[in-house]
C-alpha atoms as a PDB file:
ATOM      1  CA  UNK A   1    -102.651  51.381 -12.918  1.00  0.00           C
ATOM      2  CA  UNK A   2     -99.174  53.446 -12.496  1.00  0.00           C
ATOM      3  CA  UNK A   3     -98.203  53.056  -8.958  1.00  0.00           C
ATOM      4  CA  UNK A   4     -97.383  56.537  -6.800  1.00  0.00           C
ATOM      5  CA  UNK A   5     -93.823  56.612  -5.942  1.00  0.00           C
ATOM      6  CA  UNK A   6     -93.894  60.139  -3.822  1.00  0.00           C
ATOM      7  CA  UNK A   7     -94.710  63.684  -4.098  1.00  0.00           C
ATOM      8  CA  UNK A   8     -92.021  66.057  -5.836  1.00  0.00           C
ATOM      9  CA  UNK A   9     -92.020  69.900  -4.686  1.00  0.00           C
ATOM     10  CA  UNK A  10     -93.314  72.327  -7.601  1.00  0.00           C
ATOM     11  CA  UNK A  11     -92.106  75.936  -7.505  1.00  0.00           C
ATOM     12  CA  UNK A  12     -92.011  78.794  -4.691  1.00  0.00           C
ATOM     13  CA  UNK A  13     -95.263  78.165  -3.474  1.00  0.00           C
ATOM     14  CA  UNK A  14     -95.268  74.853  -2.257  1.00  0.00           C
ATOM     15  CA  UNK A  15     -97.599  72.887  -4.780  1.00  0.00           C
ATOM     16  CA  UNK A  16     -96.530  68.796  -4.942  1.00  0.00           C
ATOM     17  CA  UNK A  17     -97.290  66.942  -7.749  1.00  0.00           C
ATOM     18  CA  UNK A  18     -97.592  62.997  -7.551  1.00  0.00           C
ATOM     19  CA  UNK A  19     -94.304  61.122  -8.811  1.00  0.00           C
ATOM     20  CA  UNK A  20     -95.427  58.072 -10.716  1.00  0.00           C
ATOM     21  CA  UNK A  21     -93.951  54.721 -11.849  1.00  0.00           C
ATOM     22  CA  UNK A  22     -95.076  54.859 -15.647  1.00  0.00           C
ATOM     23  CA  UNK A  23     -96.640  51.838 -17.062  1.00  0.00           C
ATOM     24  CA  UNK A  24     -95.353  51.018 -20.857  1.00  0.00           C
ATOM     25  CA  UNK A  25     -97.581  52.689 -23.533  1.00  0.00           C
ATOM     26  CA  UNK A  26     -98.917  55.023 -20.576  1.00  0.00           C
ATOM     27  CA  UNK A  27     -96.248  58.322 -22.408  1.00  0.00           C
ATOM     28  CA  UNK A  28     -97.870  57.826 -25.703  1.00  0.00           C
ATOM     29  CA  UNK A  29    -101.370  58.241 -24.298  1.00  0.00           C
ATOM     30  CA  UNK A  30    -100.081  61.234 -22.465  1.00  0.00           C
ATOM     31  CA  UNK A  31     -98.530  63.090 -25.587  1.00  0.00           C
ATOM     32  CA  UNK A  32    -101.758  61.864 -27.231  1.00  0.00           C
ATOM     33  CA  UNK A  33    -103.782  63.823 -24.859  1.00  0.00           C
ATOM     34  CA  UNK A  34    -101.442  66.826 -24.465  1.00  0.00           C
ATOM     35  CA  UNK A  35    -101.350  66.912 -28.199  1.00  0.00           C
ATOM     36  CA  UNK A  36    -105.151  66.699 -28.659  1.00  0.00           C
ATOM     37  CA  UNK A  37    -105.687  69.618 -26.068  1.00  0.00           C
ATOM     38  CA  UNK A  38    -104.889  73.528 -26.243  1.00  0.00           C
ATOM     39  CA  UNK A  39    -101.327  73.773 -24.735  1.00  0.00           C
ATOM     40  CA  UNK A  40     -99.328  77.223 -23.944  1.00  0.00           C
ATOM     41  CA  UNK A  41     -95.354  76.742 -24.074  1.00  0.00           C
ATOM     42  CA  UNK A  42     -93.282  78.059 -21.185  1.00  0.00           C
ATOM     43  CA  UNK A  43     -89.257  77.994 -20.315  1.00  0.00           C
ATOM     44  CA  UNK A  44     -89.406  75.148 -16.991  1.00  0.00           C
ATOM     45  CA  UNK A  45     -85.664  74.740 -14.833  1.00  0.00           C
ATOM     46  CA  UNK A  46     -84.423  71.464 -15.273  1.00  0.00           C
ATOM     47  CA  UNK A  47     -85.944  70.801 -11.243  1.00  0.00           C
ATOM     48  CA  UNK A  48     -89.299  71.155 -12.558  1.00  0.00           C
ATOM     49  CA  UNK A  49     -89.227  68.927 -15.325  1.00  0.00           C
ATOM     50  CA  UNK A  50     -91.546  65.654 -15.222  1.00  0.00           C
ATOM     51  CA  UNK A  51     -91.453  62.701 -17.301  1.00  0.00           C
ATOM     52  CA  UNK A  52     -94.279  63.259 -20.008  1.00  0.00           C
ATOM     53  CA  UNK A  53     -93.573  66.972 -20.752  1.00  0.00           C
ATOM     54  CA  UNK A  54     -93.910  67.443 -23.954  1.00  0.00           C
ATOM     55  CA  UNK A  55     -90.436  69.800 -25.553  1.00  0.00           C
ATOM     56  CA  UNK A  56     -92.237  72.327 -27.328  1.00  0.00           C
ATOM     57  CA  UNK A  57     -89.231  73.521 -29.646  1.00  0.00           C
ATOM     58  CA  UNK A  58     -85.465  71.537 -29.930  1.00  0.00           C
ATOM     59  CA  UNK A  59     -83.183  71.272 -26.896  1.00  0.00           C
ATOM     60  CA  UNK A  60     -79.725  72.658 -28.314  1.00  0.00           C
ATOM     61  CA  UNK A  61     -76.323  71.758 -26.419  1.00  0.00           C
ATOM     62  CA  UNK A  62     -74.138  74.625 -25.353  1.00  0.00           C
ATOM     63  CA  UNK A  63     -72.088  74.537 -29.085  1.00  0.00           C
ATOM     64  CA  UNK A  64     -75.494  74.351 -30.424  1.00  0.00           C
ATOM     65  CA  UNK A  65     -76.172  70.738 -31.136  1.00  0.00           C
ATOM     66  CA  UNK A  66     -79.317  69.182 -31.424  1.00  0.00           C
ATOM     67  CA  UNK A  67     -79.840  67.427 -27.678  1.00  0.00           C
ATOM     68  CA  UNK A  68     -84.001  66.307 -28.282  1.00  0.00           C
ATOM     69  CA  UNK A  69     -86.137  67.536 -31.346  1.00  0.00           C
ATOM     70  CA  UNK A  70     -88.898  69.600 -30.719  1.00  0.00           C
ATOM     71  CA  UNK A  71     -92.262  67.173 -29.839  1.00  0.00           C
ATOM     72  CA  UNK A  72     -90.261  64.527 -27.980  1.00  0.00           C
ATOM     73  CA  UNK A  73     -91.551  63.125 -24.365  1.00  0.00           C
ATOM     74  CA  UNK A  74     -89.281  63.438 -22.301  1.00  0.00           C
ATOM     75  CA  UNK A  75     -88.673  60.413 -19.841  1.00  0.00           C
ATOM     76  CA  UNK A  76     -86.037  60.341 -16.782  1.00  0.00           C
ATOM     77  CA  UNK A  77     -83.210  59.446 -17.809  1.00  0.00           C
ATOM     78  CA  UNK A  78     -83.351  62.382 -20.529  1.00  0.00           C
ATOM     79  CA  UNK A  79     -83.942  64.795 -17.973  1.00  0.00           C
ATOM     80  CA  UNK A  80     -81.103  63.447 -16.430  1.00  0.00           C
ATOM     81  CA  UNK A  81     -78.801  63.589 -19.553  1.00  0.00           C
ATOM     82  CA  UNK A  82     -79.794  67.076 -19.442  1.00  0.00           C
ATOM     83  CA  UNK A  83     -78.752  67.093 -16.117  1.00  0.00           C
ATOM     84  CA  UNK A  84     -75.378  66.384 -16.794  1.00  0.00           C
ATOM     85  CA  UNK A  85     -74.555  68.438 -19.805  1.00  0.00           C
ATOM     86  CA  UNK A  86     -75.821  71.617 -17.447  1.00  0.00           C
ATOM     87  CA  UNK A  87     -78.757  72.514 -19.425  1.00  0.00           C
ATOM     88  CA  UNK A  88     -80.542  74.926 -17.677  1.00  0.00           C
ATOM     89  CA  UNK A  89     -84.093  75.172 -18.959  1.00  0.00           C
ATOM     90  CA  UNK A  90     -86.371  73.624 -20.930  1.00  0.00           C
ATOM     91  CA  UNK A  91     -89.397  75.141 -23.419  1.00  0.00           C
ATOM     92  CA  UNK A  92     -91.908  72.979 -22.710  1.00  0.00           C
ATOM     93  CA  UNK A  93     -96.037  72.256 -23.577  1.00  0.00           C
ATOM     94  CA  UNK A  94     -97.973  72.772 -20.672  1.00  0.00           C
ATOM     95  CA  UNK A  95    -101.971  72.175 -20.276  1.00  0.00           C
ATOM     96  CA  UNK A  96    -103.838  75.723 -21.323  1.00  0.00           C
ATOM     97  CA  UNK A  97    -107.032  75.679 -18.888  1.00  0.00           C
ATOM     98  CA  UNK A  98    -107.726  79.823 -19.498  1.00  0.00           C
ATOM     99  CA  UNK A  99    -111.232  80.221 -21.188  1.00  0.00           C
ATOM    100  CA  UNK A 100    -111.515  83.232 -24.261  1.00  0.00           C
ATOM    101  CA  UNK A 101    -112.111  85.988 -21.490  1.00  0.00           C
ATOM    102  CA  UNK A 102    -109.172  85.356 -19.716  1.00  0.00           C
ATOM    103  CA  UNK A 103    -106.851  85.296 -22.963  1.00  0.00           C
ATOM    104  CA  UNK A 104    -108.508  89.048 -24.044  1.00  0.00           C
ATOM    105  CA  UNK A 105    -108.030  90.780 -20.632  1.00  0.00           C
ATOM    106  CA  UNK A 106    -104.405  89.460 -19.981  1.00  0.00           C
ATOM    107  CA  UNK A 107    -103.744  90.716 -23.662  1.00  0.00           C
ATOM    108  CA  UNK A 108    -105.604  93.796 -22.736  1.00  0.00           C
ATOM    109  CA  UNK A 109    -103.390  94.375 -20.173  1.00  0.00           C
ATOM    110  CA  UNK A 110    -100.188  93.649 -21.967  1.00  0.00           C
ATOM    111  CA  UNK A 111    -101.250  95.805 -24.530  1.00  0.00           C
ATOM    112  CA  UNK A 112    -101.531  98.897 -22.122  1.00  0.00           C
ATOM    113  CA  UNK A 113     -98.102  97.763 -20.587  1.00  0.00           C
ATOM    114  CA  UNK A 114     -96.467  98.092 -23.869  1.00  0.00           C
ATOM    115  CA  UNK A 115     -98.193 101.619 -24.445  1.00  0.00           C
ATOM    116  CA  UNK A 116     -96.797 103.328 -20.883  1.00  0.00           C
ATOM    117  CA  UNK A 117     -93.493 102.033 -21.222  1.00  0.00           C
ATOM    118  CA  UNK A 118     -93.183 103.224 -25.270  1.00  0.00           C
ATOM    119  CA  UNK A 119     -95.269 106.276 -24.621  1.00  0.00           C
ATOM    120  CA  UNK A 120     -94.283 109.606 -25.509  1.00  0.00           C
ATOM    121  CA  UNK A 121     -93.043 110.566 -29.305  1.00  0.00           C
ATOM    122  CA  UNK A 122     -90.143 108.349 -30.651  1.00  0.00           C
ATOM    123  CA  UNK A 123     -88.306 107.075 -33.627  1.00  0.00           C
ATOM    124  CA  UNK A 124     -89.323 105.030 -36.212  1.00  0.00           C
ATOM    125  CA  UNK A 125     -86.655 102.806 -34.993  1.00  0.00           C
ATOM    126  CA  UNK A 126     -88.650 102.901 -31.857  1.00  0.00           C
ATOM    127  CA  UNK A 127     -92.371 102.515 -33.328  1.00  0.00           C
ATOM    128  CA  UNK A 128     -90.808  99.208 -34.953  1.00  0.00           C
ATOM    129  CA  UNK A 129     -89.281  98.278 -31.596  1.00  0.00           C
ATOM    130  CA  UNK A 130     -92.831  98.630 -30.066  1.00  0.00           C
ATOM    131  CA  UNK A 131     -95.098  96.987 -32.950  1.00  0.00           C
ATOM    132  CA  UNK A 132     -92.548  93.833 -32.999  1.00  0.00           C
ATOM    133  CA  UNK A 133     -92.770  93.208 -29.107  1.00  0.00           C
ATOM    134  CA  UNK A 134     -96.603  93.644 -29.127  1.00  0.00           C
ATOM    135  CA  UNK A 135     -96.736  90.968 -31.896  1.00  0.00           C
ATOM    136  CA  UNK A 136     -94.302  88.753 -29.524  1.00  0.00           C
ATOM    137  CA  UNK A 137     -96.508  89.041 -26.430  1.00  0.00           C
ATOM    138  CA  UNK A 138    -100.227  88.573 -28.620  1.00  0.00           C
ATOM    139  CA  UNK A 139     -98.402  85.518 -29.624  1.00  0.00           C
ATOM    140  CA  UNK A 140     -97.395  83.981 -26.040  1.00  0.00           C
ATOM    141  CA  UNK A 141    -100.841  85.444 -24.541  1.00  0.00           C
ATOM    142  CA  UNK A 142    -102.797  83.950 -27.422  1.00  0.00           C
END
Protein backbone atom coordinates (compact mmCIF):
# COMPACT_ATOMS: atom_id res chain seq x y z
CA UNK A 1 0.00 0.00 0.00
CA UNK A 2 1.63 3.54 -1.17
CA UNK A 3 1.87 5.58 1.89
CA UNK A 4 0.20 9.41 1.78
CA UNK A 5 2.87 11.90 2.01
CA UNK A 6 0.46 15.23 1.95
CA UNK A 7 -2.05 16.97 -0.04
CA UNK A 8 -0.77 19.20 -3.09
CA UNK A 9 -3.08 22.30 -4.14
CA UNK A 10 -4.82 21.72 -7.71
CA UNK A 11 -5.80 24.83 -9.67
CA UNK A 12 -7.86 28.16 -8.82
CA UNK A 13 -10.44 26.50 -7.06
CA UNK A 14 -8.92 24.92 -4.29
CA UNK A 15 -9.22 21.06 -5.09
CA UNK A 16 -6.11 18.89 -3.21
CA UNK A 17 -5.12 15.85 -4.50
CA UNK A 18 -3.29 13.18 -2.22
CA UNK A 19 0.67 13.18 -2.71
CA UNK A 20 1.81 9.59 -2.57
CA UNK A 21 5.06 7.66 -1.95
CA UNK A 22 4.89 5.23 -5.07
CA UNK A 23 5.54 1.65 -4.48
CA UNK A 24 7.85 -0.04 -7.40
CA UNK A 25 5.71 -1.53 -10.25
CA UNK A 26 2.73 0.72 -8.83
CA UNK A 27 3.52 3.49 -12.44
CA UNK A 28 3.18 0.61 -14.75
CA UNK A 29 -0.20 -0.40 -13.34
CA UNK A 30 -1.16 3.21 -13.53
CA UNK A 31 -0.22 3.76 -17.33
CA UNK A 32 -1.84 0.32 -17.67
CA UNK A 33 -5.05 1.63 -16.45
CA UNK A 34 -4.85 5.13 -17.99
CA UNK A 35 -4.02 3.39 -21.18
CA UNK A 36 -6.90 0.87 -20.98
CA UNK A 37 -9.47 3.77 -20.27
CA UNK A 38 -10.88 6.71 -22.57
CA UNK A 39 -8.44 9.64 -21.88
CA UNK A 40 -8.84 13.44 -23.28
CA UNK A 41 -5.31 15.30 -23.63
CA UNK A 42 -4.96 18.78 -22.15
CA UNK A 43 -1.83 21.44 -21.89
CA UNK A 44 -1.13 21.13 -17.58
CA UNK A 45 1.67 24.05 -16.02
CA UNK A 46 4.54 22.38 -14.82
CA UNK A 47 2.79 23.08 -10.89
CA UNK A 48 0.15 20.76 -11.76
CA UNK A 49 2.01 17.96 -12.93
CA UNK A 50 1.86 14.55 -10.83
CA UNK A 51 3.97 11.62 -11.04
CA UNK A 52 1.95 9.05 -13.26
CA UNK A 53 0.69 11.53 -15.92
CA UNK A 54 0.85 10.06 -18.82
CA UNK A 55 2.75 12.78 -21.84
CA UNK A 56 0.30 12.55 -24.44
CA UNK A 57 2.61 13.89 -27.39
CA UNK A 58 6.81 14.57 -27.06
CA UNK A 59 8.16 17.19 -24.66
CA UNK A 60 10.53 19.36 -27.01
CA UNK A 61 13.38 21.64 -25.37
CA UNK A 62 13.39 25.29 -26.25
CA UNK A 63 15.91 24.54 -29.60
CA UNK A 64 13.52 21.83 -30.21
CA UNK A 65 15.07 18.71 -28.82
CA UNK A 66 13.41 15.76 -27.85
CA UNK A 67 13.12 16.17 -23.71
CA UNK A 68 10.46 12.77 -23.11
CA UNK A 69 8.72 10.86 -26.07
CA UNK A 70 5.22 10.96 -26.28
CA UNK A 71 3.60 7.90 -23.84
CA UNK A 72 6.25 8.21 -21.14
CA UNK A 73 5.18 8.35 -17.20
CA UNK A 74 6.42 10.86 -15.91
CA UNK A 75 8.01 10.43 -12.32
CA UNK A 76 9.54 13.39 -10.04
CA UNK A 77 12.55 13.90 -10.79
CA UNK A 78 11.44 14.40 -14.60
CA UNK A 79 9.11 16.92 -13.65
CA UNK A 80 11.81 18.41 -12.00
CA UNK A 81 14.28 18.26 -14.99
CA UNK A 82 11.57 20.04 -16.60
CA UNK A 83 11.70 22.29 -13.94
CA UNK A 84 14.97 23.40 -14.56
CA UNK A 85 15.19 23.73 -18.28
CA UNK A 86 11.93 26.27 -17.81
CA UNK A 87 9.49 24.22 -19.58
CA UNK A 88 6.36 25.67 -19.15
CA UNK A 89 3.61 23.18 -19.91
CA UNK A 90 3.01 19.90 -20.47
CA UNK A 91 0.26 17.95 -22.99
CA UNK A 92 -0.77 15.45 -20.94
CA UNK A 93 -3.56 12.21 -20.77
CA UNK A 94 -6.04 12.89 -18.35
CA UNK A 95 -9.06 10.43 -17.21
CA UNK A 96 -12.27 11.19 -19.72
CA UNK A 97 -15.37 10.56 -17.25
CA UNK A 98 -18.04 12.60 -19.85
CA UNK A 99 -20.74 10.04 -21.04
CA UNK A 100 -21.93 10.33 -25.18
CA UNK A 101 -24.50 13.19 -24.22
CA UNK A 102 -22.15 15.31 -22.76
CA UNK A 103 -19.52 14.98 -25.75
CA UNK A 104 -22.66 15.98 -28.43
CA UNK A 105 -23.94 19.08 -26.53
CA UNK A 106 -20.42 20.58 -25.74
CA UNK A 107 -19.76 19.96 -29.58
CA UNK A 108 -23.13 21.39 -30.19
CA UNK A 109 -22.19 24.30 -28.61
CA UNK A 110 -18.81 24.75 -30.14
CA UNK A 111 -20.28 24.29 -33.30
CA UNK A 112 -22.70 27.36 -32.86
CA UNK A 113 -19.62 29.32 -31.40
CA UNK A 114 -17.76 28.84 -34.54
CA UNK A 115 -20.94 29.90 -36.66
CA UNK A 116 -21.49 33.58 -34.74
CA UNK A 117 -18.03 34.43 -34.76
CA UNK A 118 -17.55 33.38 -38.83
CA UNK A 119 -21.03 34.53 -39.63
CA UNK A 120 -21.83 36.84 -42.25
CA UNK A 121 -20.52 36.29 -46.10
CA UNK A 122 -16.67 35.81 -46.43
CA UNK A 123 -13.85 34.53 -48.50
CA UNK A 124 -13.02 31.33 -49.47
CA UNK A 125 -9.91 31.98 -47.61
CA UNK A 126 -12.26 32.47 -44.77
CA UNK A 127 -14.77 29.38 -45.34
CA UNK A 128 -11.37 27.28 -45.16
CA UNK A 129 -10.34 29.20 -42.04
CA UNK A 130 -13.75 28.18 -40.50
CA UNK A 131 -14.10 24.38 -41.77
CA UNK A 132 -10.31 23.72 -40.48
CA UNK A 133 -10.99 25.12 -36.85
CA UNK A 134 -14.35 23.22 -36.61
CA UNK A 135 -12.42 20.01 -37.52
CA UNK A 136 -9.75 21.11 -34.66
CA UNK A 137 -12.37 21.58 -31.93
CA UNK A 138 -14.68 18.08 -33.07
CA UNK A 139 -11.33 16.61 -32.53
CA UNK A 140 -10.45 17.94 -28.84
CA UNK A 141 -14.37 17.70 -27.91
CA UNK A 142 -14.54 14.18 -29.31
Amino acid sequence: MANLLGWRRMGRNGICAPLFLVPPGATEVMAEWQHAMKTRSFYLPLGRLLPGMIAAADILGKQGEKLLPADCILDEPQIERLRRRAIRSVLVKLPDERDDETIRRETEAAERRLAHIFRGAGSDARADLYRAVAAYRRKQLA
